[in-house]
C-alpha atoms as a PDB file:
ATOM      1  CA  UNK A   1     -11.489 109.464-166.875  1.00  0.00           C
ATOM      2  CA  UNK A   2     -13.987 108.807-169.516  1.00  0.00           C
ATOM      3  CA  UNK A   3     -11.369 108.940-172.578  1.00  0.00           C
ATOM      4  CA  UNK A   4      -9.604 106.304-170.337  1.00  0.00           C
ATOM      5  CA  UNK A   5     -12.501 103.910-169.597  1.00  0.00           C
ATOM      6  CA  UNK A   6     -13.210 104.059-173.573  1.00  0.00           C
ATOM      7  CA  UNK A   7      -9.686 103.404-174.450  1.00  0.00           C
ATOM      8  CA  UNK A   8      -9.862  99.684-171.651  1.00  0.00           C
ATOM      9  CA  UNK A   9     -13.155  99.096-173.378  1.00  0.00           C
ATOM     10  CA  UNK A  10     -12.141  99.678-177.281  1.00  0.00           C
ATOM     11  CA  UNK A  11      -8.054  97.723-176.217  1.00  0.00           C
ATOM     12  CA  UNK A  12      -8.424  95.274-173.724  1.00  0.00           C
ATOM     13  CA  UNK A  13     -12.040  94.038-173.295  1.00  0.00           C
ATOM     14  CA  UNK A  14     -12.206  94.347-177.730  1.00  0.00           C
ATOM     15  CA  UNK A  15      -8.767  91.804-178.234  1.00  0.00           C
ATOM     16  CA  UNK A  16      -9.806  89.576-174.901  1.00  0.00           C
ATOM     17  CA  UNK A  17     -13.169  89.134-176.253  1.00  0.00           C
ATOM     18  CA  UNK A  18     -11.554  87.646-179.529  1.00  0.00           C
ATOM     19  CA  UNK A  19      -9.443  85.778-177.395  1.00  0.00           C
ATOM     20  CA  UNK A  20     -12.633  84.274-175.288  1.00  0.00           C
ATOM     21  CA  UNK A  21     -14.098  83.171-178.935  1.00  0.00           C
ATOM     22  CA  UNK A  22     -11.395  81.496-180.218  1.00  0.00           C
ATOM     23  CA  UNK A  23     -10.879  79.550-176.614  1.00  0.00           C
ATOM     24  CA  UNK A  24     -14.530  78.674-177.130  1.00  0.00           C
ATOM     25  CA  UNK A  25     -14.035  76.108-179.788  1.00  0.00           C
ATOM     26  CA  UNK A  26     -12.794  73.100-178.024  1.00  0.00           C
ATOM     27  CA  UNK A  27     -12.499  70.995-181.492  1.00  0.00           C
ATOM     28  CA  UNK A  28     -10.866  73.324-183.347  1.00  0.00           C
ATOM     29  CA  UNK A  29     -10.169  72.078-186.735  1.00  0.00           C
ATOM     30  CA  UNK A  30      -7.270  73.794-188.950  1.00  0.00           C
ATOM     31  CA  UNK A  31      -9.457  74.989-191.533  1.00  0.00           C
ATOM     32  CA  UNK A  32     -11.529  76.640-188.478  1.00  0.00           C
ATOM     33  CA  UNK A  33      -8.520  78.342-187.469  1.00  0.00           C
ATOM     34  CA  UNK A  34      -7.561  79.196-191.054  1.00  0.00           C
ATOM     35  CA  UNK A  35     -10.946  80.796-190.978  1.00  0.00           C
ATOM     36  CA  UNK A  36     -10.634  82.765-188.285  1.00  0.00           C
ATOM     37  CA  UNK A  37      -7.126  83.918-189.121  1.00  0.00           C
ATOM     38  CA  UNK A  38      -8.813  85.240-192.803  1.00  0.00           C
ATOM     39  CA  UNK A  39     -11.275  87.062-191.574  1.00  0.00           C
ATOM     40  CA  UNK A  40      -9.201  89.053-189.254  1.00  0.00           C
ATOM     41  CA  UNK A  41      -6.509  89.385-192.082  1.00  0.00           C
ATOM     42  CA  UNK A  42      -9.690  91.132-194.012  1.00  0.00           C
ATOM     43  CA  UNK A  43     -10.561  93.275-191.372  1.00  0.00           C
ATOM     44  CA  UNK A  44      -7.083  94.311-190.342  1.00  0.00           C
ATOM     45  CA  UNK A  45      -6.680  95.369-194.411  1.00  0.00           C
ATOM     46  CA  UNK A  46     -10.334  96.643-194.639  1.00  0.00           C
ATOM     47  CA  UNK A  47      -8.638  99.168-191.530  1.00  0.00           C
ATOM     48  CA  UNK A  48      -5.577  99.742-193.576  1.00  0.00           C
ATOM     49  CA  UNK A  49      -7.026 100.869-196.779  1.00  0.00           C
ATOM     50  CA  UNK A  50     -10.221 102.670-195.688  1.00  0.00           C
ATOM     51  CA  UNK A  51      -9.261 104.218-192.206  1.00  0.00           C
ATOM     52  CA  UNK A  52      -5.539 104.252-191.290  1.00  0.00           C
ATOM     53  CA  UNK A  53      -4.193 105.363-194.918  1.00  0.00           C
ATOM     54  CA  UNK A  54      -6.634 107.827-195.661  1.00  0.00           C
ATOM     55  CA  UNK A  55      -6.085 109.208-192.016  1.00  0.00           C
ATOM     56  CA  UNK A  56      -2.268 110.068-192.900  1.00  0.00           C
ATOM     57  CA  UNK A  57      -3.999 111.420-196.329  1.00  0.00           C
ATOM     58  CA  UNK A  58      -5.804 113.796-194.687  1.00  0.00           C
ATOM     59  CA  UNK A  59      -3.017 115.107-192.385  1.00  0.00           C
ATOM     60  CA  UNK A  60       0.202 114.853-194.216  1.00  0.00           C
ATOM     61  CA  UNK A  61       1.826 114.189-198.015  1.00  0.00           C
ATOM     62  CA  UNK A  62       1.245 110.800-199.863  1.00  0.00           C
ATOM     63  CA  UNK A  63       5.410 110.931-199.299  1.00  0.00           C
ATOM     64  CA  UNK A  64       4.958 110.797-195.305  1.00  0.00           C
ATOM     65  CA  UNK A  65       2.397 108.268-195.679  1.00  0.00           C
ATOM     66  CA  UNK A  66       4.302 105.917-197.872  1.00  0.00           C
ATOM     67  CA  UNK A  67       7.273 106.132-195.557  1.00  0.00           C
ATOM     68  CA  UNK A  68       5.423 105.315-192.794  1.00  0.00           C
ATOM     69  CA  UNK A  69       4.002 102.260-194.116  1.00  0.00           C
ATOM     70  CA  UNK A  70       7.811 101.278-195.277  1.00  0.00           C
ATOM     71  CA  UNK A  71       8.716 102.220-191.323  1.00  0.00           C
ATOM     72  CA  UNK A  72       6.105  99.960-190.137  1.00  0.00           C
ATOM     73  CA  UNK A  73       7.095  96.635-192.467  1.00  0.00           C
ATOM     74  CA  UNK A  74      10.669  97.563-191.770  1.00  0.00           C
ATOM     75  CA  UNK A  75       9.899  97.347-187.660  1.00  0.00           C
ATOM     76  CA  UNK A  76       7.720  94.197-187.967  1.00  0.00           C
ATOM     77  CA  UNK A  77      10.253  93.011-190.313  1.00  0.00           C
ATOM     78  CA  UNK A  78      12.613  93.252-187.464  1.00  0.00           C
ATOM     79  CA  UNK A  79      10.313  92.145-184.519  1.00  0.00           C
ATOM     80  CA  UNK A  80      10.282  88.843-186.800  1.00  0.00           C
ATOM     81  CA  UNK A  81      13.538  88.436-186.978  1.00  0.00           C
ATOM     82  CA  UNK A  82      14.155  88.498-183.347  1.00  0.00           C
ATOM     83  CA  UNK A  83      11.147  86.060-183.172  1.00  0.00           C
ATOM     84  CA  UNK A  84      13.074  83.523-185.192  1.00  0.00           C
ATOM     85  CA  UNK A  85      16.144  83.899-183.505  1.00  0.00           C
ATOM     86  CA  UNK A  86      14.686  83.759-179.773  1.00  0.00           C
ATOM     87  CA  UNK A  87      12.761  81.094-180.668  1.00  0.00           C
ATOM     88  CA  UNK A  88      15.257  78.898-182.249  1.00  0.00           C
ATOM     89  CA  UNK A  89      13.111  78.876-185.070  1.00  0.00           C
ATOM     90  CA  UNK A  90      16.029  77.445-187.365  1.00  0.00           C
ATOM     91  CA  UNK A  91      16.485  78.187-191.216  1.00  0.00           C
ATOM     92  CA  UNK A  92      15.315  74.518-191.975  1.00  0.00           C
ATOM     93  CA  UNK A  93      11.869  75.264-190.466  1.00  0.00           C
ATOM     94  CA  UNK A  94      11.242  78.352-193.125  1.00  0.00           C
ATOM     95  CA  UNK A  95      11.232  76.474-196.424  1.00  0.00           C
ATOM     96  CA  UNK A  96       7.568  76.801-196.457  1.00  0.00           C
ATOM     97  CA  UNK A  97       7.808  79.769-198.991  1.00  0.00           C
ATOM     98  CA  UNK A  98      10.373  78.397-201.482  1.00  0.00           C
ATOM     99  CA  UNK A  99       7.696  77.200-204.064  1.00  0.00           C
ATOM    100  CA  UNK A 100       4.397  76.611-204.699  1.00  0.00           C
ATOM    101  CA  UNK A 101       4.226  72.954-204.726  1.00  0.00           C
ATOM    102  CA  UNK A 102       5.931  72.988-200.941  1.00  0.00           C
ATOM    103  CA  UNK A 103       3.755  75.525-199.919  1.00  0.00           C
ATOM    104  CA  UNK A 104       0.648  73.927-200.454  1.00  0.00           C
ATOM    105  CA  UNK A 105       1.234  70.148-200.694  1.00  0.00           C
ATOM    106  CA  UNK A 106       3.904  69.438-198.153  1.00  0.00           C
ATOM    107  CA  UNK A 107       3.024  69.394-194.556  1.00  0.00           C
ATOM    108  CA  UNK A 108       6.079  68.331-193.209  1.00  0.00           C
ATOM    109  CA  UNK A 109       8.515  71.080-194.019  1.00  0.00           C
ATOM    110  CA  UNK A 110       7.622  72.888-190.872  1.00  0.00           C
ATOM    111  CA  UNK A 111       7.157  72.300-187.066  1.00  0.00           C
ATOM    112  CA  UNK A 112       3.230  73.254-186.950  1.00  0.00           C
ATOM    113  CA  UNK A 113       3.172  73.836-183.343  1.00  0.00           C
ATOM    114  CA  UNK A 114       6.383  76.478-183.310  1.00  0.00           C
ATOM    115  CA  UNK A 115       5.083  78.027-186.453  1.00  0.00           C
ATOM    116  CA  UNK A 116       1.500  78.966-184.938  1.00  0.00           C
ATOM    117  CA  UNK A 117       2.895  80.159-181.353  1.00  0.00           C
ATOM    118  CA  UNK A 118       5.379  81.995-183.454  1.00  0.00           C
ATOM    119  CA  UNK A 119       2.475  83.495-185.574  1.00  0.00           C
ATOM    120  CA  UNK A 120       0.629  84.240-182.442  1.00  0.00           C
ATOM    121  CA  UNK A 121       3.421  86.313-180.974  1.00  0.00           C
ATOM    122  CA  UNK A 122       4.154  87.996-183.974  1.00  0.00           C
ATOM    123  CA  UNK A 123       0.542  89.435-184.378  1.00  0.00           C
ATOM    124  CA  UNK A 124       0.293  89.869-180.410  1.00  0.00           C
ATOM    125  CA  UNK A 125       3.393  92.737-180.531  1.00  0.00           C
ATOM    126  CA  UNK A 126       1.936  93.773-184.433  1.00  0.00           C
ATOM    127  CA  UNK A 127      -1.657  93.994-183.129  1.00  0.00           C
ATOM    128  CA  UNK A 128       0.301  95.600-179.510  1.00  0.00           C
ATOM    129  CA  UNK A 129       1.662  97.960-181.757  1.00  0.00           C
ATOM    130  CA  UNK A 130      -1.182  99.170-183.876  1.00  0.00           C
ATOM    131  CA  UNK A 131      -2.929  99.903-180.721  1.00  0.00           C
ATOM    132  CA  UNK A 132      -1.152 102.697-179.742  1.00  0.00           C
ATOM    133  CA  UNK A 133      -1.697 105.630-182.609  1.00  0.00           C
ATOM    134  CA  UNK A 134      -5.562 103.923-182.080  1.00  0.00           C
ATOM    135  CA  UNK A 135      -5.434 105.024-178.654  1.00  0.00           C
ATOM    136  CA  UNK A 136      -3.989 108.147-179.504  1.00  0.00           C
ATOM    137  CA  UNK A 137      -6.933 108.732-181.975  1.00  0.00           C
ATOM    138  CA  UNK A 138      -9.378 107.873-178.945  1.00  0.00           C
ATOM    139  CA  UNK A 139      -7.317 110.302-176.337  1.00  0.00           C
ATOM    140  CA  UNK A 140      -7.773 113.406-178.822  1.00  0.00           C
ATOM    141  CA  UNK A 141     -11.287 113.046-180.168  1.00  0.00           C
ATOM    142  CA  UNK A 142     -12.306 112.127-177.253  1.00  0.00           C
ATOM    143  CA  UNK A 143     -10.817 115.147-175.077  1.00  0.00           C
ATOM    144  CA  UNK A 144     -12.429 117.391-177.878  1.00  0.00           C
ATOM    145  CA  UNK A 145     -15.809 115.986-178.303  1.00  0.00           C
ATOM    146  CA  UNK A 146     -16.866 113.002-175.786  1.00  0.00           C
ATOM    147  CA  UNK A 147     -19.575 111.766-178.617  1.00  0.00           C
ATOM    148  CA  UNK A 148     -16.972 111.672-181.318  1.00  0.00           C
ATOM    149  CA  UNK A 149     -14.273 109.404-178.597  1.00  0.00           C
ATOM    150  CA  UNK A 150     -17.358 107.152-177.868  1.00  0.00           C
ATOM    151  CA  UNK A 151     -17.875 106.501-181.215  1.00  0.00           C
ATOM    152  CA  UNK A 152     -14.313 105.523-182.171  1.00  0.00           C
ATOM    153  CA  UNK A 153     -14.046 103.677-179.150  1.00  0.00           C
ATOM    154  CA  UNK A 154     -17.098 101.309-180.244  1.00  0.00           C
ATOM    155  CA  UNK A 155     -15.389 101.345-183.652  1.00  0.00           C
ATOM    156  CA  UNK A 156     -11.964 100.113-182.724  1.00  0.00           C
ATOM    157  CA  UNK A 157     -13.618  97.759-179.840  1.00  0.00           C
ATOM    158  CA  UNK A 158     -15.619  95.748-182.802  1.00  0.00           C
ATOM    159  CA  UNK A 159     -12.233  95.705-184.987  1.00  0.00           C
ATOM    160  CA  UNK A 160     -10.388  94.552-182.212  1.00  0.00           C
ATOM    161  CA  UNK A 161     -12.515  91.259-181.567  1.00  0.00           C
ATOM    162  CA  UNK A 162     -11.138  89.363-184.862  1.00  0.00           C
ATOM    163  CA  UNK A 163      -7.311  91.026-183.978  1.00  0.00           C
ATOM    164  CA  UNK A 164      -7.424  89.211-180.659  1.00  0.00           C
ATOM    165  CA  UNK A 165      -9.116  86.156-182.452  1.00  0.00           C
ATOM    166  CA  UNK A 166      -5.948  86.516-184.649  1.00  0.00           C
ATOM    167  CA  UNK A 167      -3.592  86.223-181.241  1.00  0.00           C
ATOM    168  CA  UNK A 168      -5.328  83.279-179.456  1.00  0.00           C
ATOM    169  CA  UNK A 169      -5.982  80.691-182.254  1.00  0.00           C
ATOM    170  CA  UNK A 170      -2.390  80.129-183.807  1.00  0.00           C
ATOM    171  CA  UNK A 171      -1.756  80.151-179.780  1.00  0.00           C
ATOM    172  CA  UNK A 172      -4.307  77.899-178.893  1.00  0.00           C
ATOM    173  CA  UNK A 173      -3.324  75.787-181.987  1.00  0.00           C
ATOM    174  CA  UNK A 174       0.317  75.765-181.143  1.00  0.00           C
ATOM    175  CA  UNK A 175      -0.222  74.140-177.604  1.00  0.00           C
ATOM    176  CA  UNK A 176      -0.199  76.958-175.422  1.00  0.00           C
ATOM    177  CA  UNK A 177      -2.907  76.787-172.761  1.00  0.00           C
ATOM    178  CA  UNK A 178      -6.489  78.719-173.327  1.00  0.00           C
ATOM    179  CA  UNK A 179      -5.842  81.059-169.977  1.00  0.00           C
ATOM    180  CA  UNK A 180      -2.764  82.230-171.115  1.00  0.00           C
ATOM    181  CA  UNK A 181      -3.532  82.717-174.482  1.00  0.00           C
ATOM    182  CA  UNK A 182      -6.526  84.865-173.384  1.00  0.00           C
ATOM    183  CA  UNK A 183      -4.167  87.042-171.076  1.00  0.00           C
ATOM    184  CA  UNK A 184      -2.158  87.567-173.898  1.00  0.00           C
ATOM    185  CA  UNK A 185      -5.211  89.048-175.955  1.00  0.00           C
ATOM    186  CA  UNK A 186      -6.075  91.208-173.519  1.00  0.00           C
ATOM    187  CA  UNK A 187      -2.106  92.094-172.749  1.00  0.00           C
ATOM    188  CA  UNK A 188      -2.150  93.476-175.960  1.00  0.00           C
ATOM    189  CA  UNK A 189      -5.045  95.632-175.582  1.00  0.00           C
ATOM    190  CA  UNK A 190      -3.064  97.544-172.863  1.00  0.00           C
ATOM    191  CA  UNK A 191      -0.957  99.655-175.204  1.00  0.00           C
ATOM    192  CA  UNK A 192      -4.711 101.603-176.597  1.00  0.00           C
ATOM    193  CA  UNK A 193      -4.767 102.930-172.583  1.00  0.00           C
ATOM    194  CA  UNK A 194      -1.191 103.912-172.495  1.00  0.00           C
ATOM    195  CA  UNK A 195      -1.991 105.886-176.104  1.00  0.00           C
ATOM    196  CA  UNK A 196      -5.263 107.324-174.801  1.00  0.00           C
ATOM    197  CA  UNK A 197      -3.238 108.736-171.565  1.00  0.00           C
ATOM    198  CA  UNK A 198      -0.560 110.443-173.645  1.00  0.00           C
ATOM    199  CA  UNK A 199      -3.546 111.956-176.049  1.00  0.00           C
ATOM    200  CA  UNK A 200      -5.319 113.217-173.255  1.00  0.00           C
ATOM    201  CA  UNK A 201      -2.066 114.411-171.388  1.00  0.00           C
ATOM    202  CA  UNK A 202      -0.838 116.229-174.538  1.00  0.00           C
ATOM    203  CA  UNK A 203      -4.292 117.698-175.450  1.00  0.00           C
ATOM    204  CA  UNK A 204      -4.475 116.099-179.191  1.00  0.00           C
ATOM    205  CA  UNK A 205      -1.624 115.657-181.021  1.00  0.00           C
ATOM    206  CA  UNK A 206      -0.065 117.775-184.472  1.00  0.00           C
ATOM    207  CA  UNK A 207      -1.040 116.553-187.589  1.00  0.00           C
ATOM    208  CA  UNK A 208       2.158 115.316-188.809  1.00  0.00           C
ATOM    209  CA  UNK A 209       2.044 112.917-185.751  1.00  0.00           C
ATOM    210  CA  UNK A 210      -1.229 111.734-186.678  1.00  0.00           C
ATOM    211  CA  UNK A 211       0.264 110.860-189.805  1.00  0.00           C
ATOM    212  CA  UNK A 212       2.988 108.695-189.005  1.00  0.00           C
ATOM    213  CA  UNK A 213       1.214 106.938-186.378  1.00  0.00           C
ATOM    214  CA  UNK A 214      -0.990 105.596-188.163  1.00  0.00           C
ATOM    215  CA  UNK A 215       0.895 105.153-191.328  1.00  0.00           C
ATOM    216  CA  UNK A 216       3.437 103.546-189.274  1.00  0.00           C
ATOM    217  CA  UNK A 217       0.586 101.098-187.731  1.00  0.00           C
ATOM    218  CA  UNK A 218      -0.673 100.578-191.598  1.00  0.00           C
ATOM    219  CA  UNK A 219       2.625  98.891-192.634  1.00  0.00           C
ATOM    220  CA  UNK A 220       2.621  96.904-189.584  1.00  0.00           C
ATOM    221  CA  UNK A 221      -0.658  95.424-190.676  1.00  0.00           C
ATOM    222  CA  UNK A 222       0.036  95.163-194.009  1.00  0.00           C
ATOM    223  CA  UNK A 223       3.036  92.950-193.305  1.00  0.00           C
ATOM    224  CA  UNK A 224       1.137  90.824-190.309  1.00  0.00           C
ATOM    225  CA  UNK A 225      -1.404  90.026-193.025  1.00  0.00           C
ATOM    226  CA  UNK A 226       0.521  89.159-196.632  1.00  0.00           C
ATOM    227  CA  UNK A 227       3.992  88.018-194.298  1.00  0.00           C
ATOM    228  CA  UNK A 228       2.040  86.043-191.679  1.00  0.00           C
ATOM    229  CA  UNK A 229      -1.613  85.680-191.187  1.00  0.00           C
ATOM    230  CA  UNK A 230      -2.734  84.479-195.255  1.00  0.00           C
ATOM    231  CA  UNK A 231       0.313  82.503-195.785  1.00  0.00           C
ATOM    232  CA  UNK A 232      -0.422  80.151-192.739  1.00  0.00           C
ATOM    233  CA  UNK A 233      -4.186  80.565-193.491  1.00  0.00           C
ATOM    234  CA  UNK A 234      -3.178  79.247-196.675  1.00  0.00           C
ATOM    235  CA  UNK A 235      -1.122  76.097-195.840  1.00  0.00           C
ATOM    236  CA  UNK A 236      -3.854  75.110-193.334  1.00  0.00           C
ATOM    237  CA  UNK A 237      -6.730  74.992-195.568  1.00  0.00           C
ATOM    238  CA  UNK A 238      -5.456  74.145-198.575  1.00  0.00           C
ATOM    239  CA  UNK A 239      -7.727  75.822-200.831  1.00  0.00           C
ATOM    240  CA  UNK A 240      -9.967  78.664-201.533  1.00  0.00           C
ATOM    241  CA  UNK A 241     -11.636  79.266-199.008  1.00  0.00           C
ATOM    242  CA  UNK A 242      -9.130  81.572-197.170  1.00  0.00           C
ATOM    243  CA  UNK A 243      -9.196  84.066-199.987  1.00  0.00           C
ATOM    244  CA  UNK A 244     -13.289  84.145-199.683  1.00  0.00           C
ATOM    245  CA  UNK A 245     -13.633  84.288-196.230  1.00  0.00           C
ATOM    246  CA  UNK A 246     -10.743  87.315-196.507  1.00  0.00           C
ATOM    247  CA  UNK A 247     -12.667  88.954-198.904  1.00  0.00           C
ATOM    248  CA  UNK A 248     -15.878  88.902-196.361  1.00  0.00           C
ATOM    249  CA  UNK A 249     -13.349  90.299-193.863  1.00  0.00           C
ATOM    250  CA  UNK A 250     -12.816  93.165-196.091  1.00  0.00           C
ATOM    251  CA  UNK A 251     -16.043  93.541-196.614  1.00  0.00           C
ATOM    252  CA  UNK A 252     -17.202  93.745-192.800  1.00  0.00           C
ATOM    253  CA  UNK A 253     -14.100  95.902-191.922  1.00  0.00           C
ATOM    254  CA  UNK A 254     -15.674  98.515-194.883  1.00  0.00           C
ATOM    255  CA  UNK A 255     -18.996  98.509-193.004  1.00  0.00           C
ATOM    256  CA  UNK A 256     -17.490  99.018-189.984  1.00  0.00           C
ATOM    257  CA  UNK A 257     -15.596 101.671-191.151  1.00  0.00           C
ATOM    258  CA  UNK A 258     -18.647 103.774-192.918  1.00  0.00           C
ATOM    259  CA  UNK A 259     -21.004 103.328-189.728  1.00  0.00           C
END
């Protein structure tokens, strides 16, 4: 019961805590919100690159790890697609990308508020997603060694704040009310409980499943961040600042990592 209350504390009460931030700021400007989204985009690649990759590493062949990360972009790829096509979100709306003139001058190619809630639900089943192989990781350290879980837990609770941060502003932004957006944030934590009960069930899981979960989850991320998060980040601020404060995401995502 322990592994499970870590697993609600590090999912649910880590994203909805982003969520409450971001639902905070009643004058939220864009380049607030392109702020926010940066700094989760660093973290989210600071948890790529220094935890999730080297964790396949350790337990399988560079080759499963690479196809992994192409399984992941490929699924998120598809969970996009379906986006666009539920959503009516028509051809015409996605010239933002042709160029670089349109993609940083022109504010009018695209519907702002169906491009943010579109953003929001994309990184709500990406973030939904990555959450299970994390609550897998908490499930089998923690039914080994209870320190080692707690630890992880706290870990993936911190990492999660900025993820659910990354959920609720495009939300917010897009129209969608502050309560909802907040259940959403903490919706998605629910998949890190569901992983912890099937590590716990199972008794720790092989190697080789280690692996691919997490490389799996790395693509994912990796696609959320250069296919989604920057891009808008981007076209909302308009200058360099995205790229700085994504660099201090980084950066705080690699402390959080070597604690």
């Amino acid at each position: 019961m322990g592994v499970i209350t870590m697993s609600i504390f590090a999912g649910i009460v880590g994203t909805g805590l982003g969520g409450a931030v971001s639902a905070l700021f009643e004058n939220r400007t864009d380049k607030a919100v392109s702020m926010f989204l940066s700094f989760a985009g660093g973290v989210m690649l600071s948890i790529v690159f220094f935890e999730l990759v080297p964790e396949s590493l350790l337990h399988a062949s560079i080759f499963v790890t690479l196809m992994g990360l192409a399984v992941g972009i490929i699924m998120v790829l598809i969970l996009n697609a379906v986006i666009d096509r539920v959503s009516s979100f028509n051809q015409s709306h996605s010239n933002l990308h042709d160029n670089f003139r349109d993609y940083y001058h022109e504010s009018g190619l695209i519907s702002k508020n169906n491009h943010m809630i579109k953003s929001g639900v994309l990184m709500f089943l990406v973030i939904g997603l990555h959450n299970i192989p994390e609550g897998l990781a908490i499930g089998a350290a923690g039914n080994h060694d209870s320190a080692f879980g707690l630890t992880l837990a706290l870990m993936i609770g911190l990492h999660n704040i900025p993820e659910g941060m990354a959920i609720a502003s495009p939300l917010i932004s897009g129209g969608m009310s502050k309560w909802k957006s907040i259940s959403l944030t903490l919706l998605a934590g629910v998949p890190t409980v569901f992983g912890a009960i099937i590590g716990v069930l199972a008794g720790g899981v092989s190697d080789m499943a280690i692996a691919i979960s997490f490389s799996i989850a790395g693509g994912a991320m990796l696609y959320a961040v250069f296919g989604e998060i920057l891009p808008q980040s981007l076209h909302m601020s308009k200058d360099r600042v995205p790229t700085i404060v994504l660099l201090v995401g980084i950066a705080f995502g690699l402390l959080m990592t070597g604690i």
